[in-house]
Protein backbone atom coordinates (compact mmCIF):
# COMPACT_ATOMS: atom_id res chain seq x y z
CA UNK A 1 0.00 0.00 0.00
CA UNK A 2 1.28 3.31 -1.25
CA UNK A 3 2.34 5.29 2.23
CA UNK A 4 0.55 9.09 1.67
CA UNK A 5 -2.74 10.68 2.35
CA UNK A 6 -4.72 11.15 -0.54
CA UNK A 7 -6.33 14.72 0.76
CA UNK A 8 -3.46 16.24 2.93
CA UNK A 9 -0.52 14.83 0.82
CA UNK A 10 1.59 13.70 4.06
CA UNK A 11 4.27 11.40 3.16
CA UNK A 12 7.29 9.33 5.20
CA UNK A 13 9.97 11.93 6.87
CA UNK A 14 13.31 10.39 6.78
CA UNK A 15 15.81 10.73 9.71
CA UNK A 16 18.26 9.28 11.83
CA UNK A 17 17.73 6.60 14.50
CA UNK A 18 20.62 7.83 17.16
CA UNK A 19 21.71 4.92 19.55
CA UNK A 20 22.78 4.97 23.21
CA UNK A 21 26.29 5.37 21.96
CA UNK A 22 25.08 7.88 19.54
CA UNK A 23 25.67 6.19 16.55
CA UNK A 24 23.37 7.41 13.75
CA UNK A 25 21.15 4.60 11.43
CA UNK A 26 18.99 6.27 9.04
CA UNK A 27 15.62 5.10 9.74
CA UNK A 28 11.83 6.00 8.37
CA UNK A 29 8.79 8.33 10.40
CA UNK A 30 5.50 6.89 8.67
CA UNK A 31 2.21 8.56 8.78
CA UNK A 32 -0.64 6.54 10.13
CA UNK A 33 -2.11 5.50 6.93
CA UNK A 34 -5.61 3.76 7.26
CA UNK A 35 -7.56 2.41 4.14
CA UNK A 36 -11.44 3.95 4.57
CA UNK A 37 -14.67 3.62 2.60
CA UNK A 38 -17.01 6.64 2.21
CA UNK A 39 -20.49 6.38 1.00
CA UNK A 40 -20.59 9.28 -1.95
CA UNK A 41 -24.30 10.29 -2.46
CA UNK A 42 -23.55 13.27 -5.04
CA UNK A 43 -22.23 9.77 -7.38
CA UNK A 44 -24.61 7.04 -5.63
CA UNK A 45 -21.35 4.91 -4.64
CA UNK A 46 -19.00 4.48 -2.32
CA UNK A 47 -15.49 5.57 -2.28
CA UNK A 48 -12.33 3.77 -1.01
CA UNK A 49 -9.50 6.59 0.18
CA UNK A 50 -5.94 6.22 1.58
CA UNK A 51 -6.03 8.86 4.20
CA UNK A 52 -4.08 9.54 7.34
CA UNK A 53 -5.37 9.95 11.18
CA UNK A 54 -5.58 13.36 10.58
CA UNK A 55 -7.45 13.43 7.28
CA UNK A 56 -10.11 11.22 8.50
CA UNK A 57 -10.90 13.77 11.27
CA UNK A 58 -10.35 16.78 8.81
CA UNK A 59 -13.53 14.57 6.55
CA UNK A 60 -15.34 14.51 9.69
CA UNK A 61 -15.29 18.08 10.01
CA UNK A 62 -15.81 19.05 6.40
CA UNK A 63 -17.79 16.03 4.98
CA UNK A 64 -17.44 13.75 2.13
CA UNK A 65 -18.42 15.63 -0.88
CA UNK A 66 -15.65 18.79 -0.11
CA UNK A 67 -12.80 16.16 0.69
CA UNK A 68 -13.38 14.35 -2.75
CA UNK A 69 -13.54 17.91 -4.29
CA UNK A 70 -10.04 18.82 -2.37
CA UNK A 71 -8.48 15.07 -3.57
CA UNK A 72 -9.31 15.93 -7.41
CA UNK A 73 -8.33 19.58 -6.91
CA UNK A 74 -4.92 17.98 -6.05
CA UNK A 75 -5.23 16.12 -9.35
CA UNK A 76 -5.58 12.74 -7.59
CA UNK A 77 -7.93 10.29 -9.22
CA UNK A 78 -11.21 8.93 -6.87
């Protein structure tokens, strides 16, 4: 599964991992990416999204219908 948000655009932040001893690994900081379905009524289906924790609270607050709007403002295909 492809690790960014489809409305906010968040992506992996690279970094270092520094040990006790302070020796410095490169390591990963992944976004919580969930898979959600959303009913769509303006199409009469339902939508499957890759969004983050944040993004599913930020649909919440906005609804359905402006977060698809946002995602194909972005030029992201729904």
């Amino acid at each position: 599964m492809s690790s960014h948000c489809q409305l906010t655009g968040r992506k992996p932040g690279f970094g270092n991992a520094v040990s006790h001893s302070h020796r410095r690994t490169s390591r990963r900081f992944d976004p919580n990416i969930q898979r959600k379905r959303y009913w769509l009524p303006s199409e009469n289906r339902t939508v499957r999204l890759t969004l983050s924790a944040k993004a599913i609270k930020t649909v919440d607050a906005i609804g359905i219908e402006a977060a698809v709007a946002r995602i194909r403002a972005r030029g992201e295909r729904v």
